[in-house]
N, C-alpha and C. Protein backbone atom coordinates (compact mmCIF):
# COMPACT_ATOMS: atom_id res chain seq x y z
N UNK A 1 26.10 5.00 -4.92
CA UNK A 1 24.96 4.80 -4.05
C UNK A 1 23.70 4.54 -4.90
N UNK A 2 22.91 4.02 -4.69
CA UNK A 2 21.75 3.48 -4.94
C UNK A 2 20.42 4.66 -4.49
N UNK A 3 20.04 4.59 -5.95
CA UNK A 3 18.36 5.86 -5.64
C UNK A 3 17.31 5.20 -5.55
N UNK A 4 16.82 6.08 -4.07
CA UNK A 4 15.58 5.56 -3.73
C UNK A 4 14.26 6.33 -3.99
N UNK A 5 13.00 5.89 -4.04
CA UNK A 5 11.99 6.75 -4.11
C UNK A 5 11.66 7.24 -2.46
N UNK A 6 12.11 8.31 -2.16
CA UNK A 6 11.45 9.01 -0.81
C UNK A 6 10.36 10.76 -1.02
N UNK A 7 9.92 10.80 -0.21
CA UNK A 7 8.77 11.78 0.24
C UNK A 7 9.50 13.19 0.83
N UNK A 8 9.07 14.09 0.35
CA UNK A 8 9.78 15.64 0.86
C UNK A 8 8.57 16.27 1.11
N UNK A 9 8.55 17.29 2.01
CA UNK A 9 7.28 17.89 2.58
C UNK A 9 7.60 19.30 2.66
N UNK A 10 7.35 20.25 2.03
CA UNK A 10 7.57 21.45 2.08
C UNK A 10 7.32 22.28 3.52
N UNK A 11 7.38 23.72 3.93
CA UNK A 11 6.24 24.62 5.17
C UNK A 11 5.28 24.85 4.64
N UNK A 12 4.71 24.31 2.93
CA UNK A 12 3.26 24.80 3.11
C UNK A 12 2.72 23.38 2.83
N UNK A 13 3.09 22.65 3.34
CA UNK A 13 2.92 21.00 3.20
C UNK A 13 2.28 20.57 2.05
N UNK A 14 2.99 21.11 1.08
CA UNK A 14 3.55 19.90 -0.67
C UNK A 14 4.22 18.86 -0.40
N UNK A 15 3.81 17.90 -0.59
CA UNK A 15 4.64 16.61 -0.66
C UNK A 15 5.22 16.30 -2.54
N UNK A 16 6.08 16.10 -1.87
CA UNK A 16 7.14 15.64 -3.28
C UNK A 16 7.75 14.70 -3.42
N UNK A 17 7.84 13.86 -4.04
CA UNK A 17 8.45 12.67 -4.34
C UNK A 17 9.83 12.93 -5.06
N UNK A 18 10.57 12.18 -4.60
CA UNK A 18 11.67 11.96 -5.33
C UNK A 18 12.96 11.03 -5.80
N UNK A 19 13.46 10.52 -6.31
CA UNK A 19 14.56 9.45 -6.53
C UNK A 19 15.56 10.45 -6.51
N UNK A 20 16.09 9.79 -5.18
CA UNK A 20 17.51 10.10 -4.67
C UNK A 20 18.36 9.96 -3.60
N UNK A 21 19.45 9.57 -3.34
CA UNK A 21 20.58 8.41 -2.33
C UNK A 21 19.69 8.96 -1.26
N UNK A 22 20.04 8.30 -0.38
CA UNK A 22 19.60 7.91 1.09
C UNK A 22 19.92 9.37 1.78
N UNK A 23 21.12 9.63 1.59
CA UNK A 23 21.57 10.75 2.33
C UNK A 23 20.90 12.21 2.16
N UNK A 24 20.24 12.90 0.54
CA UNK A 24 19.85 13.54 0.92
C UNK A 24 18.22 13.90 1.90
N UNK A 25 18.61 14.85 2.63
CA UNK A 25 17.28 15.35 3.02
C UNK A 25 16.77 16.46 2.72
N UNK A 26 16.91 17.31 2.12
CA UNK A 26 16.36 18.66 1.69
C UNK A 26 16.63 18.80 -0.11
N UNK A 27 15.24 18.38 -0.68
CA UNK A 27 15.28 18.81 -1.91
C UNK A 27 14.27 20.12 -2.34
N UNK A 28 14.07 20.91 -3.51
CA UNK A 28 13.23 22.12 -3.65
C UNK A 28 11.77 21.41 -3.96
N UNK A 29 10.94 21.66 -3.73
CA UNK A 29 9.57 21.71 -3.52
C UNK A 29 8.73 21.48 -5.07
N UNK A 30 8.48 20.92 -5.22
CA UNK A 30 8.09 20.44 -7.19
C UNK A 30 6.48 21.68 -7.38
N UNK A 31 6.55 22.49 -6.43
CA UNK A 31 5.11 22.74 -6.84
C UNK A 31 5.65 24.73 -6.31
N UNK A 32 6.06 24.91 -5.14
CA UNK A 32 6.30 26.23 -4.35
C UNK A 32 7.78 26.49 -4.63
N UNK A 33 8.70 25.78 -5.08
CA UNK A 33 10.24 26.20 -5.09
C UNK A 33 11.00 26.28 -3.69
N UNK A 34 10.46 25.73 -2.68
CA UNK A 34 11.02 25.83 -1.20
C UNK A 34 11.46 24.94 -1.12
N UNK A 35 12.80 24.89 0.45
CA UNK A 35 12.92 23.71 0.53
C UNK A 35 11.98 22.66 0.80
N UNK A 36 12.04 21.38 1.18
CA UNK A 36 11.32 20.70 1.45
C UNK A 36 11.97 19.10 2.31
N UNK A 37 11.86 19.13 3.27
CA UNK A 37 12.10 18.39 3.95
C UNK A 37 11.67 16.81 3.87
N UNK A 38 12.80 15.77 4.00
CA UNK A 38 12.46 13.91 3.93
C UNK A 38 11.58 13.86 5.15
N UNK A 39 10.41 13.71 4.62
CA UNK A 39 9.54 13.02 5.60
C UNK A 39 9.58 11.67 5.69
N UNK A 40 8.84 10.86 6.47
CA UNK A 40 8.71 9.17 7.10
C UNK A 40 7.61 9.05 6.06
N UNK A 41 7.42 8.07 5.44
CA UNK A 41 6.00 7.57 5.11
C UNK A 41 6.15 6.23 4.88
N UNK A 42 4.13 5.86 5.08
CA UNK A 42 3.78 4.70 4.88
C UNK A 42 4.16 3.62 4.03
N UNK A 43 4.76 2.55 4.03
CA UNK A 43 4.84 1.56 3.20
C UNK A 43 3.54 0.96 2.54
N UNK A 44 3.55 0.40 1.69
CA UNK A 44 2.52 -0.54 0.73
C UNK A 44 3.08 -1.63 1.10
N UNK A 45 1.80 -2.85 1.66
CA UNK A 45 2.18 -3.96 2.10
C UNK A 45 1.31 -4.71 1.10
N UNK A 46 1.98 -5.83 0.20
CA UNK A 46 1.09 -6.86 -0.65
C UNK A 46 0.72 -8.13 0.44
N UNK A 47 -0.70 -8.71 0.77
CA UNK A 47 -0.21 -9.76 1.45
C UNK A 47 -1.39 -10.96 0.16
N UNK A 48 -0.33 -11.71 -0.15
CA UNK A 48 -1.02 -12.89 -0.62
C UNK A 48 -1.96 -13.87 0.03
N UNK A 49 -3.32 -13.71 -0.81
CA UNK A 49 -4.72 -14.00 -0.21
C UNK A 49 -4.92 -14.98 -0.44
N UNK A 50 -3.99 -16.33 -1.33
CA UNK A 50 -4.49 -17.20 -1.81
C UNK A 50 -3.54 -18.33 -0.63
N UNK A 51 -2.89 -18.15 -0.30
CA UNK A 51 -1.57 -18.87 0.88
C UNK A 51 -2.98 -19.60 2.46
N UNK A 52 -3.79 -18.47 2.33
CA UNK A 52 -4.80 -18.95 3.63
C UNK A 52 -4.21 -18.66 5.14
N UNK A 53 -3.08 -17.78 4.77
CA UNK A 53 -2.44 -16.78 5.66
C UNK A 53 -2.98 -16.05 6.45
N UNK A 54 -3.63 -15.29 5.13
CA UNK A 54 -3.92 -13.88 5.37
C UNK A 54 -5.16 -13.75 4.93
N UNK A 55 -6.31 -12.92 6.30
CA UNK A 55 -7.84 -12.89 6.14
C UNK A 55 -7.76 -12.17 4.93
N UNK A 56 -8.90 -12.62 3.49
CA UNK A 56 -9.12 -11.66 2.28
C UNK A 56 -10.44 -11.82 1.92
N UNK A 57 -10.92 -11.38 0.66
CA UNK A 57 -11.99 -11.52 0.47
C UNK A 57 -12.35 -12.44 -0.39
N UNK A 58 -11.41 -13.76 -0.33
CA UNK A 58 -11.24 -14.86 -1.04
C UNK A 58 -11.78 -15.79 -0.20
N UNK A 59 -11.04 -15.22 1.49
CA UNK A 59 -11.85 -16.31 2.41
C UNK A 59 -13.23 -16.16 2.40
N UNK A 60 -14.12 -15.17 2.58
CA UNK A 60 -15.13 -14.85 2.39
C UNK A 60 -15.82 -15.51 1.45
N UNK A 61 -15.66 -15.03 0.07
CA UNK A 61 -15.80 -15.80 -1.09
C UNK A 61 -16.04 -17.44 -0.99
N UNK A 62 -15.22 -17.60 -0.48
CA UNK A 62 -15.13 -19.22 -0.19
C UNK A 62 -15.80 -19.71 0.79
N UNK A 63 -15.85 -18.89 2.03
CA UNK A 63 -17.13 -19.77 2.59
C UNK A 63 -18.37 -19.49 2.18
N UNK A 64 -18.52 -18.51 1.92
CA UNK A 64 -20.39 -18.29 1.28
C UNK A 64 -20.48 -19.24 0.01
N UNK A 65 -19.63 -19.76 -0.83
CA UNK A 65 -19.77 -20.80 -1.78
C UNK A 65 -19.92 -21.89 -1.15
N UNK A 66 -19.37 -22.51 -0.07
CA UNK A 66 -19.14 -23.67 0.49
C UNK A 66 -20.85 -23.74 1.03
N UNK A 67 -21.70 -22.29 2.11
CA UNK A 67 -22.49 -22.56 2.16
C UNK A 67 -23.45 -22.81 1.44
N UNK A 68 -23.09 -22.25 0.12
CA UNK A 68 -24.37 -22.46 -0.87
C UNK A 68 -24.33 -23.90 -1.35
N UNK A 69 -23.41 -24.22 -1.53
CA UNK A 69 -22.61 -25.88 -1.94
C UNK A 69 -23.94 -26.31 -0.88
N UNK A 70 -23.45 -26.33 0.11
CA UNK A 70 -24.32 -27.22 0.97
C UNK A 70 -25.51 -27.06 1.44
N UNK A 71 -26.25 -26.31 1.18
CA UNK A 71 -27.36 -25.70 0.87
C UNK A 71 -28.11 -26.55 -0.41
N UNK A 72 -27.73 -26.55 -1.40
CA UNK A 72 -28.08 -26.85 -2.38
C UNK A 72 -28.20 -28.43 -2.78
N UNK A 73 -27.18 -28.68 -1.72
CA UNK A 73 -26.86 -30.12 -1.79
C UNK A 73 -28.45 -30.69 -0.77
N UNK A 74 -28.37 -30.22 0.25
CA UNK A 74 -29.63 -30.42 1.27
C UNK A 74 -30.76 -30.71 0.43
N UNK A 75 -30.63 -29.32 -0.40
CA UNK A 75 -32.92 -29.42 -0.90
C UNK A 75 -32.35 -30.43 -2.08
N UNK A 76 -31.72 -30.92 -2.56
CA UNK A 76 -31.57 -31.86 -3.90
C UNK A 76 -31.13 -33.26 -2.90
N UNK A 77 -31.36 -33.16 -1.90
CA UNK A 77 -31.08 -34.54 -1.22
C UNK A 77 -30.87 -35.82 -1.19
């Protein structure tokens, strides 16, 4: 089986990380020595800003250049 990185949550809510198969759910607690239960957690989503996909602060970037572009272009007329 294949190790994964998942999240364990103790009763005094330590979260613990750990690499290990899918199946287990109860590893000891990296901080209290208790068990500690597989919690659910959040994923990390990358979204590529340069595709014009996805709103970033590239689009931004890019139109306030575009206005200055043309701005600049105006008073040099």
């Amino acid at each position: 089986m294949s190790r994964r990185l998942f999240e364990f949550k103790c009763k005094d809510s330590h979260v613990t990380e750990r690499f290990v198969d899918e199946t287990v759910k109860v590893v000891e607690c990296g901080e209290c020595g208790a068990d500690a239960q597989k919690i659910l957690s959040a994923c990390g989503v990358y979204l590529e800003p340069f595709s014009g996909d996805h709103p970033s602060s590239y689009d931004r970037w890019n139109r306030v250049r575009a206005e200055k572009l043309a701005l600049e272009r105006k008073q040099n007329g």
